[in-house]
PDB file of N, CA and C in Angstrom:
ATOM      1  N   UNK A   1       2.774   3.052  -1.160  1.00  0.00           N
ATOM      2  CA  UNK A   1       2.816   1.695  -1.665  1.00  0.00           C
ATOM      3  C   UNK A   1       3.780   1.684  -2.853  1.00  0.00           C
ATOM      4  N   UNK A   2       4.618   0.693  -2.953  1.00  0.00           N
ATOM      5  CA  UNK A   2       5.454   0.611  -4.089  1.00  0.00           C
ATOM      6  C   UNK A   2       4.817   0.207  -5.025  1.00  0.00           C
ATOM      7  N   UNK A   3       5.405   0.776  -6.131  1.00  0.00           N
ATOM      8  CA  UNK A   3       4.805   0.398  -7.667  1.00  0.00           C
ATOM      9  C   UNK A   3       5.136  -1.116  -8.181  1.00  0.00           C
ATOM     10  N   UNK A   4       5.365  -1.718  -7.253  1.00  0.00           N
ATOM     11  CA  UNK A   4       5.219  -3.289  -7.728  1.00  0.00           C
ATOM     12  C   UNK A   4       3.957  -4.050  -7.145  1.00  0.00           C
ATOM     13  N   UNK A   5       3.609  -3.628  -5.775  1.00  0.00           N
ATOM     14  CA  UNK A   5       2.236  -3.873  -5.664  1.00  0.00           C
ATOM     15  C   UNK A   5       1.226  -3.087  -6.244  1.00  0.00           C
ATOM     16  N   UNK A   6       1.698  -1.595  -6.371  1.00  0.00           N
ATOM     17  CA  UNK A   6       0.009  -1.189  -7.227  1.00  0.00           C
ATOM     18  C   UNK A   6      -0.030  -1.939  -8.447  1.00  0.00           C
ATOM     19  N   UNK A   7       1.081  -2.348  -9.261  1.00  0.00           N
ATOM     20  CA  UNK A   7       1.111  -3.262  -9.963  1.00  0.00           C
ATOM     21  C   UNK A   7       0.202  -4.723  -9.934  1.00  0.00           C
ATOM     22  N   UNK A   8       0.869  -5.231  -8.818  1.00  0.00           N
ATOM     23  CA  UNK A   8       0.261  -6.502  -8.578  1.00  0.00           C
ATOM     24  C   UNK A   8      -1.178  -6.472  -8.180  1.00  0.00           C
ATOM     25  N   UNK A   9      -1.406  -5.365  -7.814  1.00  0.00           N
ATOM     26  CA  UNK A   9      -3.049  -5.470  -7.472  1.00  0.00           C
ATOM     27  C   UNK A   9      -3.708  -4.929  -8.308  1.00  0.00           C
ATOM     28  N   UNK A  10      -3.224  -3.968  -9.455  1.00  0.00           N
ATOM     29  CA  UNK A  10      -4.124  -4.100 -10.625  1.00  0.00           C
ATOM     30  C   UNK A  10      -4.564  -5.113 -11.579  1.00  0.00           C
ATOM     31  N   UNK A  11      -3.168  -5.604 -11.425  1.00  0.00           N
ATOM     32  CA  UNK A  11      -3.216  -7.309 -11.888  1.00  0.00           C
ATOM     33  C   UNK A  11      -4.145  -7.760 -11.397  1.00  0.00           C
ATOM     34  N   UNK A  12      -4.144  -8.440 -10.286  1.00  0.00           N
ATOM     35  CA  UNK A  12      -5.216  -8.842  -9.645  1.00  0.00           C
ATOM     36  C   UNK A  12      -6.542  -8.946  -9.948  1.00  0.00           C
ATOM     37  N   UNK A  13      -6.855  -7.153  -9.910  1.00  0.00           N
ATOM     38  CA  UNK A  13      -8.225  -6.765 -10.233  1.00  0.00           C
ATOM     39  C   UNK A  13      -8.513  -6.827 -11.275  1.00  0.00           C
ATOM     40  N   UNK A  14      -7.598  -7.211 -12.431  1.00  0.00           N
ATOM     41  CA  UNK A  14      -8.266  -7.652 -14.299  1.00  0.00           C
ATOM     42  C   UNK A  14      -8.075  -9.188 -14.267  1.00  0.00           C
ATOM     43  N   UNK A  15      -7.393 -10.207 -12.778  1.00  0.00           N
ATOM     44  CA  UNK A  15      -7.673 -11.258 -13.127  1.00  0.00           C
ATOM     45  C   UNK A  15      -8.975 -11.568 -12.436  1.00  0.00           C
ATOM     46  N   UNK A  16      -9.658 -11.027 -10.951  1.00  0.00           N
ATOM     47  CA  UNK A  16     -10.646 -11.129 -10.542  1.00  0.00           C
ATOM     48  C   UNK A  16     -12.032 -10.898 -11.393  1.00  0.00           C
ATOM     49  N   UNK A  17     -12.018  -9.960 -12.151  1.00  0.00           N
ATOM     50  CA  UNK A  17     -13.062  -9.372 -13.573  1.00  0.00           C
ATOM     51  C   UNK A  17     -13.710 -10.666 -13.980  1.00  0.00           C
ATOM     52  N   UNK A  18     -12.437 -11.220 -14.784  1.00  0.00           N
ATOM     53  CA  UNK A  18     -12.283 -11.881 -15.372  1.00  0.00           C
ATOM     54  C   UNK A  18     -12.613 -13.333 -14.842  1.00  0.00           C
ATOM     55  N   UNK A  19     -12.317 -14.381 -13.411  1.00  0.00           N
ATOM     56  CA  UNK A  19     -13.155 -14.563 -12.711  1.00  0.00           C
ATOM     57  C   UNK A  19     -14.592 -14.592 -12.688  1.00  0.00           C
ATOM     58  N   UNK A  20     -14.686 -13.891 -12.234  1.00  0.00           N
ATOM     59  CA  UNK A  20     -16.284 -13.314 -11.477  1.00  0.00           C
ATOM     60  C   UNK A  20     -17.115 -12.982 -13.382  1.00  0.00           C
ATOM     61  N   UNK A  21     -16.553 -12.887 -14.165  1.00  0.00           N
ATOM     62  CA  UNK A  21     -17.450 -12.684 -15.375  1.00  0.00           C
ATOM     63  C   UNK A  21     -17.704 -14.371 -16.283  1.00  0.00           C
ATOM     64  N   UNK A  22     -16.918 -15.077 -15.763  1.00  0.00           N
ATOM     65  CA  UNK A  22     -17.168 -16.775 -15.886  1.00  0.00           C
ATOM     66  C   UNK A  22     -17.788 -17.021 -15.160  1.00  0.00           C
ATOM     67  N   UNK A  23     -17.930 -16.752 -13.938  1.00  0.00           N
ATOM     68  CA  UNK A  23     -18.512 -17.292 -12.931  1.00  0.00           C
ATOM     69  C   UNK A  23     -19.975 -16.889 -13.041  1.00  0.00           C
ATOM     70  N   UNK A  24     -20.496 -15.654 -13.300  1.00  0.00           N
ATOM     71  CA  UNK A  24     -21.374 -15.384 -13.585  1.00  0.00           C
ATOM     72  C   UNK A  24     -22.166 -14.917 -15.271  1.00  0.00           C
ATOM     73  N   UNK A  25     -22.192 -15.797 -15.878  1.00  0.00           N
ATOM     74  CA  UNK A  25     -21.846 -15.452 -17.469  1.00  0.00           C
ATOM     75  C   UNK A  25     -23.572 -14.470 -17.417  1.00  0.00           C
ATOM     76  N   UNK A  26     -24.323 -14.544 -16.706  1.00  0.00           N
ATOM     77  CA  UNK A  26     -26.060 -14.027 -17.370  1.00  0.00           C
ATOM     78  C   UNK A  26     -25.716 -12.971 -16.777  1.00  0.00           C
ATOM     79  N   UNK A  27     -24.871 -12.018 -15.537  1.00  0.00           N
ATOM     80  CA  UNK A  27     -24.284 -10.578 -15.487  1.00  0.00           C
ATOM     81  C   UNK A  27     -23.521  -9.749 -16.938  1.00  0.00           C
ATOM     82  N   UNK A  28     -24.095  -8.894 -17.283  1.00  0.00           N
ATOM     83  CA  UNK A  28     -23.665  -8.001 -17.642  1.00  0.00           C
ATOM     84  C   UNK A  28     -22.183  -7.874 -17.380  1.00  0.00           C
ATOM     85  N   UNK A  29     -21.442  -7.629 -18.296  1.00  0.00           N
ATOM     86  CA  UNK A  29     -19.633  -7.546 -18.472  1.00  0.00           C
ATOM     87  C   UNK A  29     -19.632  -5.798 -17.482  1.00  0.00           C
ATOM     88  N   UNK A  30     -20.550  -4.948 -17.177  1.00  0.00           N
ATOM     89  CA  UNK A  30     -20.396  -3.812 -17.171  1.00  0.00           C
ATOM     90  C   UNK A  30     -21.067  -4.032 -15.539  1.00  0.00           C
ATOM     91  N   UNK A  31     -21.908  -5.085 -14.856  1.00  0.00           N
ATOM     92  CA  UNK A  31     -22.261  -5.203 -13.520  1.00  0.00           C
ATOM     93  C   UNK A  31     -21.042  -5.617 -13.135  1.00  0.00           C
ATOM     94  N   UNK A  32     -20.773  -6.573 -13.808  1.00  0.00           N
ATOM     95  CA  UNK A  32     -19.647  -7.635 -12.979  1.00  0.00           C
ATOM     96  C   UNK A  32     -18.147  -6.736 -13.062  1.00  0.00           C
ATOM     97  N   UNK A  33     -18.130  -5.908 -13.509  1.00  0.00           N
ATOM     98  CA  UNK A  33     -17.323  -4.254 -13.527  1.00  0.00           C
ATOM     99  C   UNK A  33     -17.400  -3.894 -12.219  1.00  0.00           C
ATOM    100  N   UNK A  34     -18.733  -3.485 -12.281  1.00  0.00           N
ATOM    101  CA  UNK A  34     -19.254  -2.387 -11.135  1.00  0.00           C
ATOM    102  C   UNK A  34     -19.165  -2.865  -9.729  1.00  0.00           C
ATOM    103  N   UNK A  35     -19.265  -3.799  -9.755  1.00  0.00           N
ATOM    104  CA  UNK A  35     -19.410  -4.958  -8.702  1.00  0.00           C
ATOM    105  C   UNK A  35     -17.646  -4.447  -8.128  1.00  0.00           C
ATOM    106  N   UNK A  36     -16.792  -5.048  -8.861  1.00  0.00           N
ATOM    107  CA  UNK A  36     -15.509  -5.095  -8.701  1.00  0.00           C
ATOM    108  C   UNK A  36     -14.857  -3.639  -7.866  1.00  0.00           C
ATOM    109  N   UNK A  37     -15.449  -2.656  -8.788  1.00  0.00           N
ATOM    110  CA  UNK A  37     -15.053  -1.356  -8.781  1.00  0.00           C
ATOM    111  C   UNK A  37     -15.594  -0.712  -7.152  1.00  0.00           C
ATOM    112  N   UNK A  38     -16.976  -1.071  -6.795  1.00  0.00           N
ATOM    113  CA  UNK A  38     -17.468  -1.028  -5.783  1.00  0.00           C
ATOM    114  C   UNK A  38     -16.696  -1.626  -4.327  1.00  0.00           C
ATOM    115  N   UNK A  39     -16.876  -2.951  -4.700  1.00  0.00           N
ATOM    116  CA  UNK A  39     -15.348  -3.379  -4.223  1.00  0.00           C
ATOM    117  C   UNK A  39     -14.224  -3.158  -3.462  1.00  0.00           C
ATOM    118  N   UNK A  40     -13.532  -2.748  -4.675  1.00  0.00           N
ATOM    119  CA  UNK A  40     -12.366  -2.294  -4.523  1.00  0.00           C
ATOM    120  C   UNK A  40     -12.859  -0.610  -3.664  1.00  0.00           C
ATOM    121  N   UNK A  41     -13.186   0.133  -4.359  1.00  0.00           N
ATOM    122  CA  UNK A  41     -13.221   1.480  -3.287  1.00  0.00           C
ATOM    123  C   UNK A  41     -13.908   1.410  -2.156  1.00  0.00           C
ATOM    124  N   UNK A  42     -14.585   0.406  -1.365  1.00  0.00           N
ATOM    125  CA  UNK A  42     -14.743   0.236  -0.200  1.00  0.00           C
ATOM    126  C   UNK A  42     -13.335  -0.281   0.859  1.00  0.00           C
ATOM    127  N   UNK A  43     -12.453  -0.527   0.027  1.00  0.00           N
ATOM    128  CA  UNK A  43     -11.045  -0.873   0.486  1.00  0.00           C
ATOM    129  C   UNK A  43      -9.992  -0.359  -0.212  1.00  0.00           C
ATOM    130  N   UNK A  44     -10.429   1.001  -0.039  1.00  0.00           N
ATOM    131  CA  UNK A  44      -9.670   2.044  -0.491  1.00  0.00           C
ATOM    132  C   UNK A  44      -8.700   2.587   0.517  1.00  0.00           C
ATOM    133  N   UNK A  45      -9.053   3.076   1.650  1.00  0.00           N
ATOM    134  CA  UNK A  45      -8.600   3.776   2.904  1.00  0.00           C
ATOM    135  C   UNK A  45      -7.617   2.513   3.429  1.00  0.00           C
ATOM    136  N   UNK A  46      -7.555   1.040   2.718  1.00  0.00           N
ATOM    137  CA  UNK A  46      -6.793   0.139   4.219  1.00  0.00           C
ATOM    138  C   UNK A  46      -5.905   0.529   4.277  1.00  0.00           C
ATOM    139  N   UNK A  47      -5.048   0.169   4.911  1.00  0.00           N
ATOM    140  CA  UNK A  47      -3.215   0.317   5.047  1.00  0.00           C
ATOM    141  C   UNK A  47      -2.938  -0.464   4.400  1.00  0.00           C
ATOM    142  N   UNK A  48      -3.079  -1.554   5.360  1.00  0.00           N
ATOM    143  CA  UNK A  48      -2.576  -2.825   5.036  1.00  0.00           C
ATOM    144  C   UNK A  48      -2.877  -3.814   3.906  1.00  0.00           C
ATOM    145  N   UNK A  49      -2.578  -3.789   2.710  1.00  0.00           N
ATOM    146  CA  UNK A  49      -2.905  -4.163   1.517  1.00  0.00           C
ATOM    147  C   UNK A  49      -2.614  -5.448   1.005  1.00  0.00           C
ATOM    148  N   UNK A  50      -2.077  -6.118   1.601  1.00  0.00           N
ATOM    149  CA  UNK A  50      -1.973  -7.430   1.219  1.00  0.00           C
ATOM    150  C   UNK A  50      -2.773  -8.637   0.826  1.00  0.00           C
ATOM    151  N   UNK A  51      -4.096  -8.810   1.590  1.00  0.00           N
ATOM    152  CA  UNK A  51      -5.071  -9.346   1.194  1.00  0.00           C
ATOM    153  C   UNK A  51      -6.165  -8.720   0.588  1.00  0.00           C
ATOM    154  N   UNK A  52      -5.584  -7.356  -0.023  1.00  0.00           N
ATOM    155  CA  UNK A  52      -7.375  -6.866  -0.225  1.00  0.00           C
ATOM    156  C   UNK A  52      -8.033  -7.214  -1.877  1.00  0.00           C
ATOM    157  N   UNK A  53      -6.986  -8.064  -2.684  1.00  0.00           N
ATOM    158  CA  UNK A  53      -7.496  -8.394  -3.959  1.00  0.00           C
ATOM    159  C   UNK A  53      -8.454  -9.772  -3.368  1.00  0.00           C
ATOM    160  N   UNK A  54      -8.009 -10.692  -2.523  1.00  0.00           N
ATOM    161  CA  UNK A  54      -8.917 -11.482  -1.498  1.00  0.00           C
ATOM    162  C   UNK A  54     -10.574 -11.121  -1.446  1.00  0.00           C
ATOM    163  N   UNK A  55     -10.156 -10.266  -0.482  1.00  0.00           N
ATOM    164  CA  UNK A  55     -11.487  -9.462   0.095  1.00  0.00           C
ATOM    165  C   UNK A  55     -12.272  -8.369  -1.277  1.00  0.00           C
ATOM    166  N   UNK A  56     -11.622  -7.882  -2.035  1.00  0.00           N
ATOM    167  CA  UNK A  56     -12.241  -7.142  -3.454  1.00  0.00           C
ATOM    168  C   UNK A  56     -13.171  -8.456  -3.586  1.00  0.00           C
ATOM    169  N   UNK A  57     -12.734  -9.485  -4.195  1.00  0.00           N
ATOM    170  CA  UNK A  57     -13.128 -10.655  -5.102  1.00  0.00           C
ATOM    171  C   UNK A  57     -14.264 -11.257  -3.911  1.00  0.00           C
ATOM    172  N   UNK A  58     -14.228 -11.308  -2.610  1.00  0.00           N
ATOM    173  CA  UNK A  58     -15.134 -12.159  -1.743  1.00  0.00           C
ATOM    174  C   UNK A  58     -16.774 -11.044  -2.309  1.00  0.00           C
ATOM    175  N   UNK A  59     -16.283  -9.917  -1.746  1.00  0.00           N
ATOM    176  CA  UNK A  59     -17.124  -8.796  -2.069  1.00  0.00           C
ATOM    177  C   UNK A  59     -18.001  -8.854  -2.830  1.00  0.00           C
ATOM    178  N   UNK A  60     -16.808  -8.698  -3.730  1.00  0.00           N
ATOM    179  CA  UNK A  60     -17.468  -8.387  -5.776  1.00  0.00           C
ATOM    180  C   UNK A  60     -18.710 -10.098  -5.594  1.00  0.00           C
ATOM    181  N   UNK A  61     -18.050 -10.809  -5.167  1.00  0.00           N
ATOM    182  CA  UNK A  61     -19.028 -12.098  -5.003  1.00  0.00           C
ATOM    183  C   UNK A  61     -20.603 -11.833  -4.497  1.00  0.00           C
ATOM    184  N   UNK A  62     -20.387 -11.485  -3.675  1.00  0.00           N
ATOM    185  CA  UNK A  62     -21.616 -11.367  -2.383  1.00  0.00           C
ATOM    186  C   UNK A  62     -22.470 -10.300  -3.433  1.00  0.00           C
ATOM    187  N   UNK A  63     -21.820  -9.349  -3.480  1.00  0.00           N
ATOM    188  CA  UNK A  63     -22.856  -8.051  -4.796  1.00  0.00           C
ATOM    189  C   UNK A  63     -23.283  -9.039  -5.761  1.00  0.00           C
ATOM    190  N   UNK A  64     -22.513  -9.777  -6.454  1.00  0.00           N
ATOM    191  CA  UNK A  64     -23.267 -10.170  -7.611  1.00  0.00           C
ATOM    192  C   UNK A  64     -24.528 -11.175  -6.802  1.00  0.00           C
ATOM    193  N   UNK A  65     -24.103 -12.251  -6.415  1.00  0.00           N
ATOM    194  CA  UNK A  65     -25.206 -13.068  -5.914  1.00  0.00           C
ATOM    195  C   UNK A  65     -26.159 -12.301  -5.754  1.00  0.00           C
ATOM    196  N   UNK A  66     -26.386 -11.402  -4.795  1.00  0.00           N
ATOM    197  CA  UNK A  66     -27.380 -10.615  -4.340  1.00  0.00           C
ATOM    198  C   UNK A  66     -28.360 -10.034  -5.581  1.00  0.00           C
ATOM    199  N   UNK A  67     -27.369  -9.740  -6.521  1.00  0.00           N
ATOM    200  CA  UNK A  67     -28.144  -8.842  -7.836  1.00  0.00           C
ATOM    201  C   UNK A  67     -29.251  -9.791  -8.622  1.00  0.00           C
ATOM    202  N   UNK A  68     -28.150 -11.497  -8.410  1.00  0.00           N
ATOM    203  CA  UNK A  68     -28.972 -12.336  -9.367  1.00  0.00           C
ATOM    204  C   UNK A  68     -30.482 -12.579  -8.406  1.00  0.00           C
ATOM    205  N   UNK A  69     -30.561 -12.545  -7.335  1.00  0.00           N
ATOM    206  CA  UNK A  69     -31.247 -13.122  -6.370  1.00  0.00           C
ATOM    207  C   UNK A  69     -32.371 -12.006  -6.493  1.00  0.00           C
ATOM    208  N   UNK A  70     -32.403 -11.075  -7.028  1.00  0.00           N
ATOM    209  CA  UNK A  70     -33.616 -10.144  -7.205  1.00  0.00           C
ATOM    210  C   UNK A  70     -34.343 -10.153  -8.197  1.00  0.00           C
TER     211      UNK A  70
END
């Protein structure tokens, strides 16, 4: 992968954080982390990388809901 997308998708992943930590302000700054981080290394192995700050952020979604819901 060229270093303009690992670029752009780190980007990504500190604007998704950031996101998802408004979105959920009563999470913990360090769930709504983990969430992300979880995430992201489940879409570690793709190839094809173009949508996976998309799919990180749908993710990181579904984990948090779930966490508040317990």
């Amino acid at each position: 992968m060229s270093e303009d997308k690992v670029a752009d998708e780190a980007k990504a992943i500190v604007e998704i954080t950031e996101r998802l930590r408004e979105r959920f302000p009563d999470a913990s700054p360090q769930s709504v982390a983990d969430a992300v981080e979880a995430a992201r290394a489940s879409f570690s192995e793709s190839k094809v990388r173009d949508f996976i700050p998309v799919l990180i952020e749908r993710d990181a979604k579904q984990r948090l809901k779930a966490a508040r819901s317990q």
